[in-house]
PDB file of N, CA and C in Angstrom:
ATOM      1  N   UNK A   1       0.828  -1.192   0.000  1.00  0.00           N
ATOM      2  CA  UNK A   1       0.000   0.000   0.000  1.00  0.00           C
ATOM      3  C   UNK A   1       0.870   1.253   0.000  1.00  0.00           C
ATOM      4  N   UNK A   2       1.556   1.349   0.800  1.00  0.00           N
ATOM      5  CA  UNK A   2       2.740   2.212   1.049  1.00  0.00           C
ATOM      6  C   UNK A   2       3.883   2.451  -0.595  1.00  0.00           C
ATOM      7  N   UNK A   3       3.872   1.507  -1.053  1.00  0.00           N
ATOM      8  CA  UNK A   3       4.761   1.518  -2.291  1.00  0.00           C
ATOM      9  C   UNK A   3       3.462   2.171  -3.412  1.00  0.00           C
ATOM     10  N   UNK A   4       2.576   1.294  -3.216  1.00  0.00           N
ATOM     11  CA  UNK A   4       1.385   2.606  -4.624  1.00  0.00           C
ATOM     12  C   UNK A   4       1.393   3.933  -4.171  1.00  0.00           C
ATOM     13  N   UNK A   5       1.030   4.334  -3.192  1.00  0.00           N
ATOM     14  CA  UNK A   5       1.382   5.655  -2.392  1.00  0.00           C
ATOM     15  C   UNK A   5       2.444   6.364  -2.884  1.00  0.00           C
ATOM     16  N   UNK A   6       3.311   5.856  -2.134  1.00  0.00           N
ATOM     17  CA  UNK A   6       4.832   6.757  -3.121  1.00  0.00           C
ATOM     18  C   UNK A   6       4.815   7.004  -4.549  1.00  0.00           C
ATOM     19  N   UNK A   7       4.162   5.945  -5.139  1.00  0.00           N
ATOM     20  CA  UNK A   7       4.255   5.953  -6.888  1.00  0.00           C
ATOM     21  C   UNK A   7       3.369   7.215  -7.228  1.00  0.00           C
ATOM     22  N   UNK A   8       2.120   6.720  -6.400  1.00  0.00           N
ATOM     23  CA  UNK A   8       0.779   7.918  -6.907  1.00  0.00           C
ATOM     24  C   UNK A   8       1.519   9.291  -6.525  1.00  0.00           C
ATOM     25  N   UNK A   9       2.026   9.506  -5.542  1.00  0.00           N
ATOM     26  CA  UNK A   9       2.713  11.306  -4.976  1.00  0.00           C
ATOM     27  C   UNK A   9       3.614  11.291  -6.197  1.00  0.00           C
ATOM     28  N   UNK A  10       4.634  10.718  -7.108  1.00  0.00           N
ATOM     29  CA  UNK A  10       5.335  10.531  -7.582  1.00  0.00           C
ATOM     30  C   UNK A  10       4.670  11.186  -8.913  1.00  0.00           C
ATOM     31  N   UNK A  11       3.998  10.458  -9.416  1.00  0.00           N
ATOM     32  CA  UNK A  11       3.242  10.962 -10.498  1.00  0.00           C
ATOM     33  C   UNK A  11       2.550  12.299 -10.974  1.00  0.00           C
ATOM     34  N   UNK A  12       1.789  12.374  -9.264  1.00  0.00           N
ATOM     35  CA  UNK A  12       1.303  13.653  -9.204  1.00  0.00           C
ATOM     36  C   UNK A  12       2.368  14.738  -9.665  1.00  0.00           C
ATOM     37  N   UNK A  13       3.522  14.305  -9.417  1.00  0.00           N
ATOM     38  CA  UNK A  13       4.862  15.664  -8.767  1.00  0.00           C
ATOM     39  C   UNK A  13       5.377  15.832 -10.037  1.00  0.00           C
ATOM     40  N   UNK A  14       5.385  14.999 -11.349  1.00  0.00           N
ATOM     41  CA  UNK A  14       6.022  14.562 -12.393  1.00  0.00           C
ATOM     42  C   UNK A  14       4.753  15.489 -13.463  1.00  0.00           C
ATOM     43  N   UNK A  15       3.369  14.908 -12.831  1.00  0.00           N
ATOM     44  CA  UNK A  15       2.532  15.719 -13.923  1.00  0.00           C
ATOM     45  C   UNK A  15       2.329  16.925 -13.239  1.00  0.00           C
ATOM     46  N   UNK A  16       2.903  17.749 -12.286  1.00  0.00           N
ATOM     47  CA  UNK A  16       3.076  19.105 -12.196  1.00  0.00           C
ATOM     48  C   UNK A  16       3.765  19.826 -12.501  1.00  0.00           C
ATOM     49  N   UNK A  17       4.622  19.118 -12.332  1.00  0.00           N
ATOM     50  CA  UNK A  17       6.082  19.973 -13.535  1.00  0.00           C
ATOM     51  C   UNK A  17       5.725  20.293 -14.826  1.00  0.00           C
ATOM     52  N   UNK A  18       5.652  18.417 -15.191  1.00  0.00           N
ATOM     53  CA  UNK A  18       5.123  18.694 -16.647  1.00  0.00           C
ATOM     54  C   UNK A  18       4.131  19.568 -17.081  1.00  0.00           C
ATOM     55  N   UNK A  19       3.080  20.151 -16.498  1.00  0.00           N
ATOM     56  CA  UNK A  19       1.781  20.851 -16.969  1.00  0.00           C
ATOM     57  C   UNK A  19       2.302  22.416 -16.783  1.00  0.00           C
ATOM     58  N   UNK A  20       2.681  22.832 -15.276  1.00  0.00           N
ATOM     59  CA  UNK A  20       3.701  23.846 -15.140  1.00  0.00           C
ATOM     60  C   UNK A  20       4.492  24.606 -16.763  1.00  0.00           C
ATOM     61  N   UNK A  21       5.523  23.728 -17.332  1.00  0.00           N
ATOM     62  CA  UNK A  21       6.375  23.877 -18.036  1.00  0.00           C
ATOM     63  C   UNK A  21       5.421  23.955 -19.253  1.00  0.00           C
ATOM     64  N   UNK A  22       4.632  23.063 -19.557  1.00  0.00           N
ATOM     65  CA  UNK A  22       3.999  23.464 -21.023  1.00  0.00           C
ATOM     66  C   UNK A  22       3.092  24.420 -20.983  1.00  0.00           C
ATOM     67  N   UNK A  23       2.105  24.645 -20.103  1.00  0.00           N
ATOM     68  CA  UNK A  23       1.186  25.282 -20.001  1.00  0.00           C
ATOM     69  C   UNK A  23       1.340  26.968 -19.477  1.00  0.00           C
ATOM     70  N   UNK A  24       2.561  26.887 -19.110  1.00  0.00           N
ATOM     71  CA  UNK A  24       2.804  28.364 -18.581  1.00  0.00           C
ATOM     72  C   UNK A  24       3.719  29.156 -19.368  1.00  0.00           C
ATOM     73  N   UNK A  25       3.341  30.304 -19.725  1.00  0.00           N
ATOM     74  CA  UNK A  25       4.149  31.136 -20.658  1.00  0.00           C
ATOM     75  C   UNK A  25       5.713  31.589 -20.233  1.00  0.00           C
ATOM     76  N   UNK A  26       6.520  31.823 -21.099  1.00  0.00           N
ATOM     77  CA  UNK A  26       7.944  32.158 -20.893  1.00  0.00           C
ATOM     78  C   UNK A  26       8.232  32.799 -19.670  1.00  0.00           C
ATOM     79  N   UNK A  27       7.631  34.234 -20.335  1.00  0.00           N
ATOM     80  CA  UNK A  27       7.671  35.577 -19.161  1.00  0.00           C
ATOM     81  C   UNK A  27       7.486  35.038 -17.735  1.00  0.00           C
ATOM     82  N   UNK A  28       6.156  33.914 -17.284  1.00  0.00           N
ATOM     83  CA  UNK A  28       5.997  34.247 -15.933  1.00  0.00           C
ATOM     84  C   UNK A  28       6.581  32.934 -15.198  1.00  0.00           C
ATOM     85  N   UNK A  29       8.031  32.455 -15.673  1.00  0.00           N
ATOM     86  CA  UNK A  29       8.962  31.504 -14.815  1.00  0.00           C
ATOM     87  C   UNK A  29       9.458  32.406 -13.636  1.00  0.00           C
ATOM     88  N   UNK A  30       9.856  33.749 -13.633  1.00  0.00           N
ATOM     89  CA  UNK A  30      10.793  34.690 -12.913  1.00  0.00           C
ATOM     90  C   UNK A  30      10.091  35.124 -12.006  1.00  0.00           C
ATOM     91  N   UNK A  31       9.963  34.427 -10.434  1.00  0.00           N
ATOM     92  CA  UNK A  31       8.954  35.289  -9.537  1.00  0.00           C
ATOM     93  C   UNK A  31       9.973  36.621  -9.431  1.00  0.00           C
ATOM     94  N   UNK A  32      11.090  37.285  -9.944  1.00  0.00           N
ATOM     95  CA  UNK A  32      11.690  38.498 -10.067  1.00  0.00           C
ATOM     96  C   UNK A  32      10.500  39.528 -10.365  1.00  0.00           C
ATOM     97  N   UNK A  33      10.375  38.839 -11.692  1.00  0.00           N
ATOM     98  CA  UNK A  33      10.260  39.873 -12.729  1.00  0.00           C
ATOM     99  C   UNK A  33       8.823  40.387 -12.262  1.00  0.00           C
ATOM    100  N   UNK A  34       9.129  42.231 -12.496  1.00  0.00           N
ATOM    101  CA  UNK A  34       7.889  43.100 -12.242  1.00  0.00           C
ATOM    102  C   UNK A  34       6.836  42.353 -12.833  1.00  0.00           C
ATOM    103  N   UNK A  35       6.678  41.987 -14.014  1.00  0.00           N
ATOM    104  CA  UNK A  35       5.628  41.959 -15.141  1.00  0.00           C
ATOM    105  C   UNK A  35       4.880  40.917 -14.826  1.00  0.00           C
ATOM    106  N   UNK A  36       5.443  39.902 -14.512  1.00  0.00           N
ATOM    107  CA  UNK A  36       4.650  38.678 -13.745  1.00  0.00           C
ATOM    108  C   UNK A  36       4.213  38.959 -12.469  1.00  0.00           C
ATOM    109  N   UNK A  37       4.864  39.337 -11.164  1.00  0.00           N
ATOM    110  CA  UNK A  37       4.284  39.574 -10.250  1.00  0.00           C
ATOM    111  C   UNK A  37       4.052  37.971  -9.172  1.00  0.00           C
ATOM    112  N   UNK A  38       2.730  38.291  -8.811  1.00  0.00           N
ATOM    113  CA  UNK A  38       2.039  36.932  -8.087  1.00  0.00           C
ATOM    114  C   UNK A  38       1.857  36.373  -9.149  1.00  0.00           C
ATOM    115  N   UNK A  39       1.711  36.434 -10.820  1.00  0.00           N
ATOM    116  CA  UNK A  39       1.192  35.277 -11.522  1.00  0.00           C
ATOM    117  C   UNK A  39       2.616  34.818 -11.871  1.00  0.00           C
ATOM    118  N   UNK A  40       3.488  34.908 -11.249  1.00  0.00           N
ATOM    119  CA  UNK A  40       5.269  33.686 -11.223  1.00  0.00           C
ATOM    120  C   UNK A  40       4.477  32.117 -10.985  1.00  0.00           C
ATOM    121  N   UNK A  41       5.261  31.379 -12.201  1.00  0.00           N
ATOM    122  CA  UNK A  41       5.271  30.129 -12.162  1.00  0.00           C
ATOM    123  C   UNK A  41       5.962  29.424 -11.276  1.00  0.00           C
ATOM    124  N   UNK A  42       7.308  30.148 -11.216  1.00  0.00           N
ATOM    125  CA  UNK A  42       7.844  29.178 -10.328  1.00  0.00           C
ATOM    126  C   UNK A  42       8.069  28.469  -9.169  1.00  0.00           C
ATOM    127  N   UNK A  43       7.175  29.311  -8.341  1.00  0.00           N
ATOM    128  CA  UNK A  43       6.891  28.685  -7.171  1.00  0.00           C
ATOM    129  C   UNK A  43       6.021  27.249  -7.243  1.00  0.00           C
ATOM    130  N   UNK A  44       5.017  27.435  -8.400  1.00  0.00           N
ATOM    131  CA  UNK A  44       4.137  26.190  -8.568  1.00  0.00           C
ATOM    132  C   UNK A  44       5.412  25.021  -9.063  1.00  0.00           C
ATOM    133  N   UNK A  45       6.340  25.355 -10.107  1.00  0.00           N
ATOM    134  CA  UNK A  45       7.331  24.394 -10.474  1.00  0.00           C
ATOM    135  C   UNK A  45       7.847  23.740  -9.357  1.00  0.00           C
ATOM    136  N   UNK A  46       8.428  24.843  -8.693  1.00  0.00           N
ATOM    137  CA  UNK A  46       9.361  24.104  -7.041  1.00  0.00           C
ATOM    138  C   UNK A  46       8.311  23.496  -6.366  1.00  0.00           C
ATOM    139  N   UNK A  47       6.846  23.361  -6.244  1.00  0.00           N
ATOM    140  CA  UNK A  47       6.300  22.521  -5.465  1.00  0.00           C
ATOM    141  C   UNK A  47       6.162  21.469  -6.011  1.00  0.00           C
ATOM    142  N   UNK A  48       5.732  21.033  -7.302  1.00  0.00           N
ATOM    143  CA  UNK A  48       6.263  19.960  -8.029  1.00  0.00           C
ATOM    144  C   UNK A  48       6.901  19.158  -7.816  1.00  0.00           C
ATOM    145  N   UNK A  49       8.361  20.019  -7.920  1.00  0.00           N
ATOM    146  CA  UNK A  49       9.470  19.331  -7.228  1.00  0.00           C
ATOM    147  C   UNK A  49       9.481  18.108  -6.052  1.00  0.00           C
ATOM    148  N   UNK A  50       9.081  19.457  -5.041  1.00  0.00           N
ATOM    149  CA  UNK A  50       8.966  18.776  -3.463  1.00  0.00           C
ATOM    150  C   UNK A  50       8.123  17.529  -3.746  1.00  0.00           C
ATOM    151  N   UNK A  51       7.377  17.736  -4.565  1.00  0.00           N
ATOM    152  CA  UNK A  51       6.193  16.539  -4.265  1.00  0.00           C
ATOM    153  C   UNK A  51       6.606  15.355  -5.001  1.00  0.00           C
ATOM    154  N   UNK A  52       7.188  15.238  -5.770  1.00  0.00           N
ATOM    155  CA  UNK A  52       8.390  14.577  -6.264  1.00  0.00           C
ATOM    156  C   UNK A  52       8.962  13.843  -5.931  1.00  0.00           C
ATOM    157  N   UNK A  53       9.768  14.666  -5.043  1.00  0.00           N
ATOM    158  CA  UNK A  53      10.624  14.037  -3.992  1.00  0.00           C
ATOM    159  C   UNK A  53       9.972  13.236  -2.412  1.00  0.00           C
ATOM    160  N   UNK A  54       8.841  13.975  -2.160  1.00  0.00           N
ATOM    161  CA  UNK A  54       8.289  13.659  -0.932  1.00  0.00           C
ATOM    162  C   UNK A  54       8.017  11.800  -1.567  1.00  0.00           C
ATOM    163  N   UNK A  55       7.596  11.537  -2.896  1.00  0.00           N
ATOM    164  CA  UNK A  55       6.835  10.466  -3.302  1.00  0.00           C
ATOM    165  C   UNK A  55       7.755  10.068  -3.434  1.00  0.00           C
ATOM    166  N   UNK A  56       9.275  10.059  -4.330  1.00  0.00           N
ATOM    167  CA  UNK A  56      10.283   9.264  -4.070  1.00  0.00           C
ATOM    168  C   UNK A  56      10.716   8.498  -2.592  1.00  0.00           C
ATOM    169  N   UNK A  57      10.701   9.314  -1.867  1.00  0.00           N
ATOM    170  CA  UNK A  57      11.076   9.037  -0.489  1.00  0.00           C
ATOM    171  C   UNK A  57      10.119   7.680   0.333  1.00  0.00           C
ATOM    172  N   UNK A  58       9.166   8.368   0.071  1.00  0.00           N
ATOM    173  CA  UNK A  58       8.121   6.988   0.827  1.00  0.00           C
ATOM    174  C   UNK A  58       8.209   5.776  -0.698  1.00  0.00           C
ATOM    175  N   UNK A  59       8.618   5.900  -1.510  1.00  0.00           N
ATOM    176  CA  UNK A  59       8.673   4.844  -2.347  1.00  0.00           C
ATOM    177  C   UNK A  59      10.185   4.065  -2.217  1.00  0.00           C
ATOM    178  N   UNK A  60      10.778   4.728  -1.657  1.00  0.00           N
ATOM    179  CA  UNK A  60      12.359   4.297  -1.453  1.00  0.00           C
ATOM    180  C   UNK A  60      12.429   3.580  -0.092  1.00  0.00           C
ATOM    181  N   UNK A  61      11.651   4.250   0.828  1.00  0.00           N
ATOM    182  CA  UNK A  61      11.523   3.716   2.216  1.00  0.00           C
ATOM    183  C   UNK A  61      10.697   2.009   1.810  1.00  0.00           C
ATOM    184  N   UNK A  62      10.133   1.613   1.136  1.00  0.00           N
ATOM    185  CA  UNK A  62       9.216   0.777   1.230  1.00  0.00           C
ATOM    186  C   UNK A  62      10.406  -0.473   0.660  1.00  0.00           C
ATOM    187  N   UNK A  63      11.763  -0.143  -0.153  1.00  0.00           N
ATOM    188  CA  UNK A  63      12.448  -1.235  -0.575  1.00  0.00           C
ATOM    189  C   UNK A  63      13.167  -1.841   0.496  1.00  0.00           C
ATOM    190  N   UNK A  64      13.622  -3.196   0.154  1.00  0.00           N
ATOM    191  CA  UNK A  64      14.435  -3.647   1.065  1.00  0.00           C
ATOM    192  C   UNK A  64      15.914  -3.407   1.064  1.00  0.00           C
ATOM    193  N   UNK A  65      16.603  -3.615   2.109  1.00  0.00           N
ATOM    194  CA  UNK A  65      17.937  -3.189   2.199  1.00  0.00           C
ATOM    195  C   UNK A  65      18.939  -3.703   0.717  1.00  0.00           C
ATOM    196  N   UNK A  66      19.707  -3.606   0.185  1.00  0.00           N
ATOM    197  CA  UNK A  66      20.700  -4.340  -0.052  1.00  0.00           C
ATOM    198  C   UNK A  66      21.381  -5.654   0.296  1.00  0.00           C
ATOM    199  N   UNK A  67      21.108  -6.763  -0.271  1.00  0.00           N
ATOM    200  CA  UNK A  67      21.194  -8.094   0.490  1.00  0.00           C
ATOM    201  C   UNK A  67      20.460  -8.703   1.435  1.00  0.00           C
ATOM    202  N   UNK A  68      19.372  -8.069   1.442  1.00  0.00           N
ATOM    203  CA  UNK A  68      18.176  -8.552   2.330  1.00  0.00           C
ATOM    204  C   UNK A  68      16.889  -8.930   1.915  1.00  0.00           C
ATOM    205  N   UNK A  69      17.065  -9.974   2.357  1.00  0.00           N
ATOM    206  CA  UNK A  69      15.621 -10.760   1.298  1.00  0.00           C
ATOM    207  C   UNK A  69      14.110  -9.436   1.934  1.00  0.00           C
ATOM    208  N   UNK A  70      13.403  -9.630   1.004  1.00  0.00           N
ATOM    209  CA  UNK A  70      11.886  -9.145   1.243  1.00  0.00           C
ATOM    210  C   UNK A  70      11.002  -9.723   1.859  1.00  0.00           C
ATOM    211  N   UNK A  71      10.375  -9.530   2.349  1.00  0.00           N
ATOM    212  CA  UNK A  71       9.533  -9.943   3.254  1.00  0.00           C
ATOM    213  C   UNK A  71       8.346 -10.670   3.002  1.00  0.00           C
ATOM    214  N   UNK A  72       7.649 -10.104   1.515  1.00  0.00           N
ATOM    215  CA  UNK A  72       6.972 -10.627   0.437  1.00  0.00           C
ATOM    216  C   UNK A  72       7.426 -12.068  -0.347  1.00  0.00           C
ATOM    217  N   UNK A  73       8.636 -12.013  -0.021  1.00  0.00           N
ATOM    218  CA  UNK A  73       8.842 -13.105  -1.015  1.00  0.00           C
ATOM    219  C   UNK A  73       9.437 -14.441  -0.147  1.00  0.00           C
TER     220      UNK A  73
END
């Protein structure tokens, strides 16, 4: 249960980037820039990220050690 979990956060984090990056115009990557303002992408990109990673993590936690049989099997 724990291993679909990680996969599903995983996915989520993968199709936020991805939608992020296609769907958002050039100009508003730069939370700098005057012209964008609050409509900056990149904060939505970097959460992506995190979520990404948060789903890697519980998907990494769920393997077995190195040289250690599984528990499943």
């Amino acid at each position: 249960m724990k291993k679909i979990l990680g996969l599903l956060i995983t996915a989520i984090g993968i199709l936020m980037i991805g939608g992020y990056f296609v769907f958002t115009p050039n100009h508003a990557f730069n939370p700098a820039d005057s012209i964008s303002g609050i409509d900056a992408s990149a904060g939505l990109v970097y959460t992506g990220f995190i979520t990404f990673g948060i789903g890697m993590v519980i998907f990494i936690s769920t393997l077995p050690y190195a040289g250690a049989k599984s528990d499943n099997a």
